[in-house]
N, C-alpha and C. Protein backbone atom coordinates (compact mmCIF):
# COMPACT_ATOMS: atom_id res chain seq x y z
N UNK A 1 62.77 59.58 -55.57
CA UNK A 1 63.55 60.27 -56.60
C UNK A 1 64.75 59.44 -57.02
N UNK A 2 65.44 59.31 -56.18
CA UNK A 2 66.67 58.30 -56.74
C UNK A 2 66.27 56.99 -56.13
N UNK A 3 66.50 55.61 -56.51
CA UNK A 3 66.15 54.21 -56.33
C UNK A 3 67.61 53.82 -55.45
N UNK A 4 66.61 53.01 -54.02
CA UNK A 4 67.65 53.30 -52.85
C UNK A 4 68.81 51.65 -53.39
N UNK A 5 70.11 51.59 -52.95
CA UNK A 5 70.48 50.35 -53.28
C UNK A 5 70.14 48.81 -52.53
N UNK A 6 69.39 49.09 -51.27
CA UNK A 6 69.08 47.94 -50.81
C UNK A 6 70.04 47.41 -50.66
N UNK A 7 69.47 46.49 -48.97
CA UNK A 7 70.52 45.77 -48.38
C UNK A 7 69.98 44.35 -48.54
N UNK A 8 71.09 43.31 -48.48
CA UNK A 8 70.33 42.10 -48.87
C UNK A 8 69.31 41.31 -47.78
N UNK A 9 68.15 40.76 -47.97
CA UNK A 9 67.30 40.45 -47.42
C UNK A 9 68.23 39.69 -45.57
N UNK A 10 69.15 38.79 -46.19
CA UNK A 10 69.52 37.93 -45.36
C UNK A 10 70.59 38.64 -44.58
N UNK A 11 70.66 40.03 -44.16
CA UNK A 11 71.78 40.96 -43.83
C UNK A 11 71.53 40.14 -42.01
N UNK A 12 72.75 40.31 -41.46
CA UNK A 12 72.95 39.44 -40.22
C UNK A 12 72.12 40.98 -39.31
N UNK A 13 71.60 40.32 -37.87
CA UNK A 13 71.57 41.14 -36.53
C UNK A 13 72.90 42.05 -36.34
N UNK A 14 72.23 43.04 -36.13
CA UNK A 14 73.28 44.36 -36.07
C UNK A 14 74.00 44.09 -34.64
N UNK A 15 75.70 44.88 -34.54
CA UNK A 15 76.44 44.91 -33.58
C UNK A 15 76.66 46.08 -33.38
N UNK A 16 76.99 46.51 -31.94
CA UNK A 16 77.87 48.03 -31.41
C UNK A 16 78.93 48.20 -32.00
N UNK A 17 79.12 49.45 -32.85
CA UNK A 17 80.18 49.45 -33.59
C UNK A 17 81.28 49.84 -32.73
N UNK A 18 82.74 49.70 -33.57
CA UNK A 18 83.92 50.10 -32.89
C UNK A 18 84.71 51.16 -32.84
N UNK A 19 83.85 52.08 -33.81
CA UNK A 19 84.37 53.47 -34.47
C UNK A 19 83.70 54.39 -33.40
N UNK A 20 84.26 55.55 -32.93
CA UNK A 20 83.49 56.59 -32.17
C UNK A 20 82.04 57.51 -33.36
N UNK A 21 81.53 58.07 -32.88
CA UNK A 21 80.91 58.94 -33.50
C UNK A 21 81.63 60.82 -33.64
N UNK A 22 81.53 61.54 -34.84
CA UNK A 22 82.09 62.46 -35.63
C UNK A 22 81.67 63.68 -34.46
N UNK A 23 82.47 64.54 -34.22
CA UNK A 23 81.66 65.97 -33.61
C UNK A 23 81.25 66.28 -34.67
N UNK A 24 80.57 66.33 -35.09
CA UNK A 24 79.87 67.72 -36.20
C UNK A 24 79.64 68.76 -35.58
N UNK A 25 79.20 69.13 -34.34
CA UNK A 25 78.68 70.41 -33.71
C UNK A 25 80.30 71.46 -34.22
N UNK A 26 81.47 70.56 -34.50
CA UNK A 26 82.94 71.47 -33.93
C UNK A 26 82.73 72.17 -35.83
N UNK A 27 82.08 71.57 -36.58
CA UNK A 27 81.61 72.52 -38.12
C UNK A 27 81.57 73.61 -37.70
N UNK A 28 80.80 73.75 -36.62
CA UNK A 28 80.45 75.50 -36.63
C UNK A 28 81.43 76.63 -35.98
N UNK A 29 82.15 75.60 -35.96
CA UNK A 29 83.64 76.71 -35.18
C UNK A 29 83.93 77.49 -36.53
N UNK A 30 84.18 76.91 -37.93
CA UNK A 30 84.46 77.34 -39.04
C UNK A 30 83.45 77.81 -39.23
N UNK A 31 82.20 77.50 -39.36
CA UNK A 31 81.27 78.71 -39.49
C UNK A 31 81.44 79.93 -38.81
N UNK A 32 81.77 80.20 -37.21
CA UNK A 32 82.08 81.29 -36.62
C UNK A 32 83.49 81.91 -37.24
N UNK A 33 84.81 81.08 -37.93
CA UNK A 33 85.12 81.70 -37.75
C UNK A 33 85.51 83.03 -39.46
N UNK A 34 84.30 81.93 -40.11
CA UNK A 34 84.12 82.78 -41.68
C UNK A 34 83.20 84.21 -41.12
N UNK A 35 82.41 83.89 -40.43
CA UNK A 35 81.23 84.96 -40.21
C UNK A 35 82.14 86.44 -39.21
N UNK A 36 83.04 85.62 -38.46
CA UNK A 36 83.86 86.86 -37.52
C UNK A 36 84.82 87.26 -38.51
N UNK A 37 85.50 86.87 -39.88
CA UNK A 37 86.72 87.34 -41.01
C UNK A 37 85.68 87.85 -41.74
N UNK A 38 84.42 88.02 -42.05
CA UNK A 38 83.80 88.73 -42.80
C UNK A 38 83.31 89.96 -42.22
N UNK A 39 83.13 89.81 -41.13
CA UNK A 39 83.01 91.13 -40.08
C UNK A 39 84.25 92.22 -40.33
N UNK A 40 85.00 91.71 -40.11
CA UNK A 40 86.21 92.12 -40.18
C UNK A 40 86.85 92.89 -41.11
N UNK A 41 86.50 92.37 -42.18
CA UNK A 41 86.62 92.74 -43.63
C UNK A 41 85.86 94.35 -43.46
N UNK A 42 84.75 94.09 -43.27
CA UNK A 42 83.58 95.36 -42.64
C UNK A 42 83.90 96.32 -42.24
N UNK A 43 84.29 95.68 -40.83
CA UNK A 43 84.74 96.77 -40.20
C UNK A 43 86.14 97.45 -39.97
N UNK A 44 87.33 96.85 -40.50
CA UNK A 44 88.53 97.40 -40.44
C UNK A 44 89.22 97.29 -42.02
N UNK A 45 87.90 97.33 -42.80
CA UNK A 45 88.75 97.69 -44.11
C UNK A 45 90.01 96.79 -44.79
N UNK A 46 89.95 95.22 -44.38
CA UNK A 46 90.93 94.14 -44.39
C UNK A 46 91.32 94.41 -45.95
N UNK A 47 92.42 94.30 -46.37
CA UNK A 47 92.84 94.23 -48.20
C UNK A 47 92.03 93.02 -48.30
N UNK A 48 91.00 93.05 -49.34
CA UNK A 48 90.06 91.93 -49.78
C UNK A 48 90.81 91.03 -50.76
N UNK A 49 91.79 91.36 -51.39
CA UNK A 49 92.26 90.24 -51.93
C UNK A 49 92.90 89.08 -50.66
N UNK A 50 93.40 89.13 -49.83
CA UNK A 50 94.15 88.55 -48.63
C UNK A 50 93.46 87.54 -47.88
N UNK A 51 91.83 88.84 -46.93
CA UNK A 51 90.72 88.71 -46.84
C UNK A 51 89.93 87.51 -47.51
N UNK A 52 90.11 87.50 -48.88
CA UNK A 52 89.21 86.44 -49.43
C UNK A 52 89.86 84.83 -49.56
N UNK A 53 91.40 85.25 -49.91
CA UNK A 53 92.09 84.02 -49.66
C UNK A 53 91.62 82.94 -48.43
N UNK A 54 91.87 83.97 -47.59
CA UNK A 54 91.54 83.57 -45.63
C UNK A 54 90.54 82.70 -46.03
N UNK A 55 89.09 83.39 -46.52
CA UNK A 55 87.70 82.83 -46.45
C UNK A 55 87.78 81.98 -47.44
N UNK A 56 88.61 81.29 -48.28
CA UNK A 56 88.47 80.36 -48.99
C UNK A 56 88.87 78.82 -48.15
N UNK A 57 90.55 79.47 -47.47
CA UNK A 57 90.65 78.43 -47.01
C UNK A 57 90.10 77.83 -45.63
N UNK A 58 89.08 78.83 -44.90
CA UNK A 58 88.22 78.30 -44.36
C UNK A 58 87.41 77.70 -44.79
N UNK A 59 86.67 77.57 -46.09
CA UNK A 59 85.43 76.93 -46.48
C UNK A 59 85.81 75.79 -46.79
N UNK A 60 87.09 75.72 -47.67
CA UNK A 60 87.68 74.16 -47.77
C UNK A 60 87.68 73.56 -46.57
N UNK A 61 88.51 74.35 -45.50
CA UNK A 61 88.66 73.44 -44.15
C UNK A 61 87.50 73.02 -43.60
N UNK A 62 86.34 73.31 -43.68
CA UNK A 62 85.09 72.96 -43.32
C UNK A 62 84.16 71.92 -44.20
N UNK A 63 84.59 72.31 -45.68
CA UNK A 63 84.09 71.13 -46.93
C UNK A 63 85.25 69.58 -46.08
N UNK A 64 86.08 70.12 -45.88
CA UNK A 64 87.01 68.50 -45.75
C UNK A 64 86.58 68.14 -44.65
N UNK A 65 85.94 68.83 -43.73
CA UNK A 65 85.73 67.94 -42.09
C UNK A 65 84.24 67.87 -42.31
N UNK A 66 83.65 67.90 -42.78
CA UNK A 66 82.16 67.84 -43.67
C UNK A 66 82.40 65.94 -43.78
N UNK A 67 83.35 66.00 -44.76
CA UNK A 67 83.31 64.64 -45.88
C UNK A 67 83.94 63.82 -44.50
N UNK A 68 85.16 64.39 -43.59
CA UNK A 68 85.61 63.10 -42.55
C UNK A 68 84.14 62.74 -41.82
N UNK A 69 82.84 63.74 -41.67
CA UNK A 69 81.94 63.64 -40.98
C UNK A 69 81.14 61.78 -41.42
N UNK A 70 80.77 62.68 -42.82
CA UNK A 70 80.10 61.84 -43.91
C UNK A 70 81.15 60.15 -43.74
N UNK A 71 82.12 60.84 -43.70
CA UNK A 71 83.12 58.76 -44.04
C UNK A 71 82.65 58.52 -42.62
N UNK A 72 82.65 58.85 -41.00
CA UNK A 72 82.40 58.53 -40.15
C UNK A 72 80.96 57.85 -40.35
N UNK A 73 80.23 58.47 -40.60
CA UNK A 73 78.57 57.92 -40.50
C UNK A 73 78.85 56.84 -40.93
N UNK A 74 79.41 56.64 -42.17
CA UNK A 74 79.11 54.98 -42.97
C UNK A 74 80.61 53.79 -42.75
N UNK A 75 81.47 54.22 -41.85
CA UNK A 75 82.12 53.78 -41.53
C UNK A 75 81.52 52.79 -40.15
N UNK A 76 80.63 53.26 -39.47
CA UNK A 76 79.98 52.87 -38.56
C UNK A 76 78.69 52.37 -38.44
N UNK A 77 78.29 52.62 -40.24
CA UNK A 77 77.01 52.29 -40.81
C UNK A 77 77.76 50.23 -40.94
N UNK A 78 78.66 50.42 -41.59
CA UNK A 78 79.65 49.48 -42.51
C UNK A 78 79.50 48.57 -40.55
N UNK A 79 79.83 48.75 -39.87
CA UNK A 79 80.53 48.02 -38.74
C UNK A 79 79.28 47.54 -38.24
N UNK A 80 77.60 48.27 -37.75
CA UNK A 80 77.07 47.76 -37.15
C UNK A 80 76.16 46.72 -37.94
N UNK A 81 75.91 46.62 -39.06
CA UNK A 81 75.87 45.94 -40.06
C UNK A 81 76.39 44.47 -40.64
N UNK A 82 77.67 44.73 -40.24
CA UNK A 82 78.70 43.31 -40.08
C UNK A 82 79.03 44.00 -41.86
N UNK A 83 79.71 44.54 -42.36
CA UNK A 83 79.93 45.13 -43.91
C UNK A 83 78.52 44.70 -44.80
N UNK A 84 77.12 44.93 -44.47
CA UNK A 84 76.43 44.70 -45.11
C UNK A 84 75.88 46.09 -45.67
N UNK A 85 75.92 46.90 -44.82
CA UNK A 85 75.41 48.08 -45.30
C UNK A 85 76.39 48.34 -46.81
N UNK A 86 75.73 48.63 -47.92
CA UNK A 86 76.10 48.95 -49.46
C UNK A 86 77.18 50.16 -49.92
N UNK A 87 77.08 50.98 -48.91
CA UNK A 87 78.62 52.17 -48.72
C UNK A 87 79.25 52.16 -48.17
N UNK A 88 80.25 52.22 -48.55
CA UNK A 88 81.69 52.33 -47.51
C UNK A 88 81.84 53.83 -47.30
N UNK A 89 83.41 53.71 -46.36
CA UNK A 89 83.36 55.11 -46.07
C UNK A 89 84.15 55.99 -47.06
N UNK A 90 84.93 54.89 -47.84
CA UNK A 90 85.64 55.67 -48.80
C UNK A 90 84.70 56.13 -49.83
N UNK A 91 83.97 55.14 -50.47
CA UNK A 91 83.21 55.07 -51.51
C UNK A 91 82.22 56.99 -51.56
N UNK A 92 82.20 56.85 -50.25
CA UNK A 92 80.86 57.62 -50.43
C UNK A 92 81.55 59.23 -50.10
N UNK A 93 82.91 59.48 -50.06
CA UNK A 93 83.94 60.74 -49.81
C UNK A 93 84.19 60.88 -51.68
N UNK A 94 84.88 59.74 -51.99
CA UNK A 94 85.47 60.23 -53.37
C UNK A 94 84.17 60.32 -54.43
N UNK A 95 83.32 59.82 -54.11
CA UNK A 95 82.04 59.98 -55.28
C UNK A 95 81.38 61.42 -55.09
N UNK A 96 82.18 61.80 -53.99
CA UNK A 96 81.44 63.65 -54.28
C UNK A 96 82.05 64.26 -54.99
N UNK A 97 83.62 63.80 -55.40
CA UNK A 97 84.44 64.38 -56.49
C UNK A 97 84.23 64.44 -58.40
N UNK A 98 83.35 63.68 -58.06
CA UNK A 98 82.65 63.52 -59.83
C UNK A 98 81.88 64.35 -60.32
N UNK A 99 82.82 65.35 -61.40
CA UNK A 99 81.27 66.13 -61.78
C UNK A 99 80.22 65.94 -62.06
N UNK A 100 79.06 66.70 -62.32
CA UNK A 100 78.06 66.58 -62.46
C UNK A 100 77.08 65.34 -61.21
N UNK A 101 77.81 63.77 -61.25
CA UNK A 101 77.33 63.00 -60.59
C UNK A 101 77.54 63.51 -58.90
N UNK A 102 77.89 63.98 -59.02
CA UNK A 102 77.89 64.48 -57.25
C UNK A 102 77.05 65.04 -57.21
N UNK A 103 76.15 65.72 -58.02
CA UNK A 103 75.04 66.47 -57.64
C UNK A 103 73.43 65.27 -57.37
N UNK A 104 73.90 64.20 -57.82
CA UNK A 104 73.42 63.22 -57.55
C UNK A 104 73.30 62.16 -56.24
N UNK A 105 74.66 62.25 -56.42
CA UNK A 105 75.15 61.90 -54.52
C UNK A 105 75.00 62.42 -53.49
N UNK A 106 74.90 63.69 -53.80
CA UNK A 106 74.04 64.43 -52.21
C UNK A 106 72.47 63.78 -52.07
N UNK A 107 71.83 63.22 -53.14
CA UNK A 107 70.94 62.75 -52.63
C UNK A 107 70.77 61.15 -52.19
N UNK A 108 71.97 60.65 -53.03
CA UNK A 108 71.62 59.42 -52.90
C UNK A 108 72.18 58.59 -52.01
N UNK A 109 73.41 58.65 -51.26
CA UNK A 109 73.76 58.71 -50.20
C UNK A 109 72.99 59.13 -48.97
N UNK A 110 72.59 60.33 -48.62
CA UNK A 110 71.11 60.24 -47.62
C UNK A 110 69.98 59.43 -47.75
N UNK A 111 69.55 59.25 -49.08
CA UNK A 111 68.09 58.00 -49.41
C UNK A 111 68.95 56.75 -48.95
N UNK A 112 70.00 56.33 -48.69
CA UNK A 112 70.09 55.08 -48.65
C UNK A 112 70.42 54.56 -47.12
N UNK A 113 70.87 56.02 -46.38
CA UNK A 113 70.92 55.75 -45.23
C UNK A 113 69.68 55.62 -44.26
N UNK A 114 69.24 57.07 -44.73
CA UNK A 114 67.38 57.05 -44.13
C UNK A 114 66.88 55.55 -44.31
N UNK A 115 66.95 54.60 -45.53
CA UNK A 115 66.07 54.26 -45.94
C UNK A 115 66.77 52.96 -44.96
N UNK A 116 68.12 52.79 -44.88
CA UNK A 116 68.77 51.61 -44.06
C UNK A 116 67.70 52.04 -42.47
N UNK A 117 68.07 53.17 -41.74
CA UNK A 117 67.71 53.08 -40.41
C UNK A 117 65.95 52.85 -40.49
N UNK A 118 65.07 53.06 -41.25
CA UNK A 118 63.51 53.15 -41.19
C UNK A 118 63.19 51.68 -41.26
N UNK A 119 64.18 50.93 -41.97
CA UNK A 119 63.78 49.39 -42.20
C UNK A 119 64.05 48.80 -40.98
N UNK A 120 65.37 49.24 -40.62
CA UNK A 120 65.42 48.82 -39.03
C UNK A 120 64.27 48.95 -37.71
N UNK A 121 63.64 50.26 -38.17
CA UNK A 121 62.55 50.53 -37.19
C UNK A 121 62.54 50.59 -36.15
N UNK A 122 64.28 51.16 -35.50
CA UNK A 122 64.79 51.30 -33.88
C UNK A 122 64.79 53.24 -33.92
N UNK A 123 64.76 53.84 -35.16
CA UNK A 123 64.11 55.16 -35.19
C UNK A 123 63.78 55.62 -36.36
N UNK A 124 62.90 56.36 -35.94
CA UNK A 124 62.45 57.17 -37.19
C UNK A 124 63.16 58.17 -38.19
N UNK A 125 63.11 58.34 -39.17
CA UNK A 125 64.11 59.20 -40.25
C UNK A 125 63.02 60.06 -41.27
N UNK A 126 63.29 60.77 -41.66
CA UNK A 126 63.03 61.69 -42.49
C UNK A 126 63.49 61.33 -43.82
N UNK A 127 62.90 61.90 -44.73
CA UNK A 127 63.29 61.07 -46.25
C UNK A 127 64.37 61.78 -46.48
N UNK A 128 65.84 60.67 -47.18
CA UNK A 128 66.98 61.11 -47.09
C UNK A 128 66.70 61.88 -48.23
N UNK A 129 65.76 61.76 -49.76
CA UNK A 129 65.57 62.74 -50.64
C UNK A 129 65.57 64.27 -50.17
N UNK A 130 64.66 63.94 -48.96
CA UNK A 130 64.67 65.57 -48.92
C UNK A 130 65.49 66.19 -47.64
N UNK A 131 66.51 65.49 -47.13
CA UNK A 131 68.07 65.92 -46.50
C UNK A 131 68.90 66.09 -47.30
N UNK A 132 69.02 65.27 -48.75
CA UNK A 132 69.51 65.51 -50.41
C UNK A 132 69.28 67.11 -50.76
N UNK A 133 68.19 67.00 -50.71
CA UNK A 133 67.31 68.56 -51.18
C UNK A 133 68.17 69.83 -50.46
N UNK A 134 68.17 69.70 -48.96
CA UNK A 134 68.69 70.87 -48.23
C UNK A 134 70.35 70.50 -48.49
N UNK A 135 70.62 69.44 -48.34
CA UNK A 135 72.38 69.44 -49.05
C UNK A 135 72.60 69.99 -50.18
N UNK A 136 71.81 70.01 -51.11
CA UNK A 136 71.87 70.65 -52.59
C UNK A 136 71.92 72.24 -52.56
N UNK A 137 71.06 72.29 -51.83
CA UNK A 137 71.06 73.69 -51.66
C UNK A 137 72.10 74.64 -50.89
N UNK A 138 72.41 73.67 -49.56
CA UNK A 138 73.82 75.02 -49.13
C UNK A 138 74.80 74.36 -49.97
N UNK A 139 74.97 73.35 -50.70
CA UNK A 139 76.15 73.60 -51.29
C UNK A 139 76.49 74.42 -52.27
N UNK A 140 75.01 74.88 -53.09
CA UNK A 140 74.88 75.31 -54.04
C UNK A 140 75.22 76.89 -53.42
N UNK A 141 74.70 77.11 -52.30
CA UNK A 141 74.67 78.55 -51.18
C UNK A 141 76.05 78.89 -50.65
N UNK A 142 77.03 77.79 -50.22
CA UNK A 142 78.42 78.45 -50.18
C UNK A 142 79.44 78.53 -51.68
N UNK A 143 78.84 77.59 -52.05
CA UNK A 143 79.88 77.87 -53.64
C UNK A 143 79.11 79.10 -54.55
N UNK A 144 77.90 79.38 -54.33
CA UNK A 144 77.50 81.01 -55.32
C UNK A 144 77.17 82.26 -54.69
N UNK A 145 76.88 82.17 -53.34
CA UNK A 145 76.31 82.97 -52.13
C UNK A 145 77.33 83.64 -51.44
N UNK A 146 77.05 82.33 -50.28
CA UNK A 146 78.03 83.20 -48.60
C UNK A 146 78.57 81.70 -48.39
N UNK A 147 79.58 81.25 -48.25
CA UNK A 147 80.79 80.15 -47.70
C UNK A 147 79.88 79.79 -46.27
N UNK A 148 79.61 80.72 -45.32
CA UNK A 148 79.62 80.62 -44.10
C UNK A 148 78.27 80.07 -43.91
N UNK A 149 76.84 80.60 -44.58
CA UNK A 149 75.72 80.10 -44.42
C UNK A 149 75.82 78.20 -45.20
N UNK A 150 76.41 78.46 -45.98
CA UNK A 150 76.64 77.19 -46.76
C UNK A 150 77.06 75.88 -45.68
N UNK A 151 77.84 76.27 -45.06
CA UNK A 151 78.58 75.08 -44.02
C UNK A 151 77.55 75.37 -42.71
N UNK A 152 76.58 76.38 -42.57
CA UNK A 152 76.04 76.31 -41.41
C UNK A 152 75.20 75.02 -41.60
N UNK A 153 74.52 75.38 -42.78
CA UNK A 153 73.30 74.86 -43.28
C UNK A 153 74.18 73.00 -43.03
N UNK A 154 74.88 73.15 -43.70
CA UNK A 154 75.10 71.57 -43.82
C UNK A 154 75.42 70.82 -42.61
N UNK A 155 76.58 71.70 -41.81
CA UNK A 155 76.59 70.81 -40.53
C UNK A 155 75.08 70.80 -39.75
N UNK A 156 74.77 71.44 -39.80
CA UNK A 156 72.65 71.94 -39.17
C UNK A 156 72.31 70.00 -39.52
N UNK A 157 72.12 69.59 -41.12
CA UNK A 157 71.76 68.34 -41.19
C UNK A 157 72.60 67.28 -41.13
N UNK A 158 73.70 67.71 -40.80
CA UNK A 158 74.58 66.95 -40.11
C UNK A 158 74.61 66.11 -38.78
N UNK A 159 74.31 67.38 -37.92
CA UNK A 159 73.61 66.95 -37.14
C UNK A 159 72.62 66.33 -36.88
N UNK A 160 71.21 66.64 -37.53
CA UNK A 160 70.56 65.76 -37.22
C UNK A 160 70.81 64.19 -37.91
N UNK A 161 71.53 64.15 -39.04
CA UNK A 161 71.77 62.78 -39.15
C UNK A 161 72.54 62.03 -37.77
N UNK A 162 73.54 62.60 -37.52
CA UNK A 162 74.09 61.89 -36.28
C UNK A 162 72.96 61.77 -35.16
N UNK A 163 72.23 62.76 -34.86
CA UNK A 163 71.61 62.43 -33.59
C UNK A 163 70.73 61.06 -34.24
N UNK A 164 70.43 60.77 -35.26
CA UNK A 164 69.60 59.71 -35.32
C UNK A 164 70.44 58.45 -35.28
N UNK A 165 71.36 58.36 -36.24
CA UNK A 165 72.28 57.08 -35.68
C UNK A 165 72.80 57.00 -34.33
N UNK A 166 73.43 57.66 -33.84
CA UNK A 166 73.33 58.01 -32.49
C UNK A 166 72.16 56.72 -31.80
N UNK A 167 71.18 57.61 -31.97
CA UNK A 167 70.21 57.19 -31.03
C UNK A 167 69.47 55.50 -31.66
N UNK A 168 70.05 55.33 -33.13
CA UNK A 168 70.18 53.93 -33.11
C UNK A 168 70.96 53.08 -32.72
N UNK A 169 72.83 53.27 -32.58
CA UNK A 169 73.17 52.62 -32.01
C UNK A 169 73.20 52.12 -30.61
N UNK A 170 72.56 53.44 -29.83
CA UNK A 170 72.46 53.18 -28.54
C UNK A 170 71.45 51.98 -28.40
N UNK A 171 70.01 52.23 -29.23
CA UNK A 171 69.23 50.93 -29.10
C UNK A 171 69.70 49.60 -29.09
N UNK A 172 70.66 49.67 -30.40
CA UNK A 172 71.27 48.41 -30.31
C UNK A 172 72.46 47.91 -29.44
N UNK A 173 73.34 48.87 -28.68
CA UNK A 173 73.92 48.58 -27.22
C UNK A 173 73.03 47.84 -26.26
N UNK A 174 71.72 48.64 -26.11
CA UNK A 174 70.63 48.42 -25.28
C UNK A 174 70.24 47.06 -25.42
N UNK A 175 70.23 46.28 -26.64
CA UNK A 175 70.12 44.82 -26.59
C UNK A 175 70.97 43.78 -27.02
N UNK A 176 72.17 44.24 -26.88
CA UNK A 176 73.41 43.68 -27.38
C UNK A 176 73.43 42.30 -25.98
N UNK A 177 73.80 41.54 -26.17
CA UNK A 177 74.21 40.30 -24.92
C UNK A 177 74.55 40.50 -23.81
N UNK A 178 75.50 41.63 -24.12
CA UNK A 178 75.91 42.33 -22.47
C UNK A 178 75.44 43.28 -21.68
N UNK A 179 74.54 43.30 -22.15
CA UNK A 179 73.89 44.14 -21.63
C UNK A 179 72.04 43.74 -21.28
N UNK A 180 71.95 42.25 -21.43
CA UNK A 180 71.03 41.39 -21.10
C UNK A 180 71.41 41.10 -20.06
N UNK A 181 69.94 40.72 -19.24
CA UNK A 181 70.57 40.20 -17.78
C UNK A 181 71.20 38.83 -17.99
N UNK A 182 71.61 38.06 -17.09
CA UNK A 182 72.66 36.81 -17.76
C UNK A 182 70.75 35.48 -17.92
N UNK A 183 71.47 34.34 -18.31
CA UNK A 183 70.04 33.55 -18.68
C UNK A 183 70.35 32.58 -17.36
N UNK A 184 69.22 31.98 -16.69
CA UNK A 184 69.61 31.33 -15.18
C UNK A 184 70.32 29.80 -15.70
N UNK A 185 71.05 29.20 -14.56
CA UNK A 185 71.64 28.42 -14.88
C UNK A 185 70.96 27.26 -14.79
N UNK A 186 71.38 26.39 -15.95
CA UNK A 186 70.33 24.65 -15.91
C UNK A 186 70.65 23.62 -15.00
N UNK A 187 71.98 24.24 -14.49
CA UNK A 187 72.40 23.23 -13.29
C UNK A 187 71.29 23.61 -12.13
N UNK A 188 70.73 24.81 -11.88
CA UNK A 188 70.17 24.70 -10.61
C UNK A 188 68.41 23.67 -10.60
N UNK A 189 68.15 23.35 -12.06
CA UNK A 189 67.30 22.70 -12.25
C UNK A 189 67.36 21.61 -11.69
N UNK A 190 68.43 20.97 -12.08
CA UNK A 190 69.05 19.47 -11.63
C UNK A 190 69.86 19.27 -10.44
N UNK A 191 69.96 20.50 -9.41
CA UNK A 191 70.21 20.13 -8.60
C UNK A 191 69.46 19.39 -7.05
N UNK A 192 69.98 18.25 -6.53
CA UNK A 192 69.32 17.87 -5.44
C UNK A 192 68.49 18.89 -4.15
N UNK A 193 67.53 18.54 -4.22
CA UNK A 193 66.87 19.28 -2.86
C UNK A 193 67.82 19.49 -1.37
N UNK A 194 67.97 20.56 -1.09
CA UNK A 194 68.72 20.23 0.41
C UNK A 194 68.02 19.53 1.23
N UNK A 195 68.99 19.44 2.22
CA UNK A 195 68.08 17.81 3.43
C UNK A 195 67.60 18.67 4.02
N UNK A 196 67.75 20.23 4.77
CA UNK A 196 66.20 20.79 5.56
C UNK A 196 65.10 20.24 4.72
N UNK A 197 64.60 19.87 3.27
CA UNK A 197 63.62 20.12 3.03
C UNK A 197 63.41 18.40 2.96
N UNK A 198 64.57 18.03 2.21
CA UNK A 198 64.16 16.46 2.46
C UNK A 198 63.82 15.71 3.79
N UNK A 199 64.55 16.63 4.96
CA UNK A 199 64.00 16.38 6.45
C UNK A 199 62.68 16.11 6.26
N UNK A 200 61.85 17.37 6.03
CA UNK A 200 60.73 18.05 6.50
C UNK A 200 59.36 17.22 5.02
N UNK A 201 60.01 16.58 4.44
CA UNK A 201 58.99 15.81 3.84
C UNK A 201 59.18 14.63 4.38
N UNK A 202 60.28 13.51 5.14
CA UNK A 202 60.44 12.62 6.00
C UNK A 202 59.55 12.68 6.96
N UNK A 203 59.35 13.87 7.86
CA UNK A 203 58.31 13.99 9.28
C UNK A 203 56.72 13.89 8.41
N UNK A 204 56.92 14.58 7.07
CA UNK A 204 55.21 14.94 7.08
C UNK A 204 54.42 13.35 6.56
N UNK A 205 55.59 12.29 6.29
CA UNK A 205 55.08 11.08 6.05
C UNK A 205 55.20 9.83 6.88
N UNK A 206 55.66 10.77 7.92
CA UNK A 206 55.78 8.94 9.03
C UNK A 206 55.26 10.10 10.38
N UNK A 207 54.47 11.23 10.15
CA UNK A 207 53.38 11.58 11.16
C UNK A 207 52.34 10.98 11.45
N UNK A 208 51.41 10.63 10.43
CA UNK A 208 50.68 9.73 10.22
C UNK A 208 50.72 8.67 10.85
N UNK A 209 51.67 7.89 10.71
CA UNK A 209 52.32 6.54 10.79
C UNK A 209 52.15 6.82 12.98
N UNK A 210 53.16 7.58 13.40
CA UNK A 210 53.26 7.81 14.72
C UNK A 210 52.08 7.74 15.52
N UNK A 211 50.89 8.88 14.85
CA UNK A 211 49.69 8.90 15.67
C UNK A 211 48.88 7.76 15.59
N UNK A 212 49.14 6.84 14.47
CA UNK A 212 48.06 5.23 14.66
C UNK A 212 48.79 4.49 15.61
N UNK A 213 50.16 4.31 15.98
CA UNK A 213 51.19 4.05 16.99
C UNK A 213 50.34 4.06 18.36
């Protein structure tokens, strides 16, 4: 659906990045705590104008730790890469601010990450089009719907994007230099035989010699 930007052929061997990885799981604290102020509303009759304020500025607070999520991924995309990977972390926060084209960027930003880790082939990914697809949709689901299903939904593929980088960078820890056993040393090639052994080839050639004696 959207044409991925490609990384350049000659992109260097990937490194352990230096950035931590994002909680996303802590999204759903704001999900709990829109779903327990809507209860609330319910059941103790909250003044809904007040009430709704509350639930707004929860959904923002959850849209903004959403996007620190999103700059994390490609901030660490950017590092193990050596800056070859094609998004930065800024790039890919403020381009959700563009109308209309942001509805574009939910997809195209996932196609380019999927499409970075599958070329790598240290794990498998799911087509970022259609992680685009379910982003389109709760966003479309907390901004016309319910706030709270909206941010469930998104940190939900949030998560699984992290567990997959995740579980690529660990591969690439896994064969990083230091974590190779060390390579043996060329001095022990060239080093002299000890004399037990040079002894013991001395006797096995003047034995011979003794018994014609």
């Amino acid at each position: 659906m959207i044409a991925s930007l490609s990384i350049t052929a000659d992109a260097p061997d990937e490194v352990p990045p230096g950035s931590s990885f994002p909680w996303v799981w802590f999204g759903l604290f704001f999900v709990a705590a829109f779903a327990i102020l809507e209860a609330l509303m319910v059941a103790l009759e909250l003044d809904e104008r007040m009430a709704t304020a509350w639930l707004i500025l929860i959904s923002l607070a959850g849209w903004v730790y959403w996007l620190f999520c999103v700059s994390r991924f490609h901030k660490i995309l950017q590092q193990i890469s050596r800056n070859h990977y094609p998004i930065s972390s800024r790039e890919v926060v403020w381009k959700h601010f563009i109308p209309f084209y942001n509805l574009v960027w939910v997809f195209r930003w996932p196609a380019e990450l999927s499409n970075y880790l599958n070329r790598r082939q240290r794990v498998k990914m799911v087509s970022g089009n259609l992680l685009g697809v379910f982003l389109l949709i709760f966003l479309l689901t907390g901004r016309f719907i319910d706030g709270g299903v909206g941010l469930a939904g998104t940190f939900t593929v949030g998560m699984y994007i992290s567990a997959k980088l995740r579980k690529h960078v660990e591969l690439i820890k896994g064969m990083s230099p230091d974590m190779l056993p060390p390579l043996p040393d060329p001095r022990f090639f060239s080093q002299p035989a000890p004399v037990s052994q040079l002894d013991s080839r001395t006797d096995a050639t003047t034995a011979p010699s003794a018994k014609r004696l």
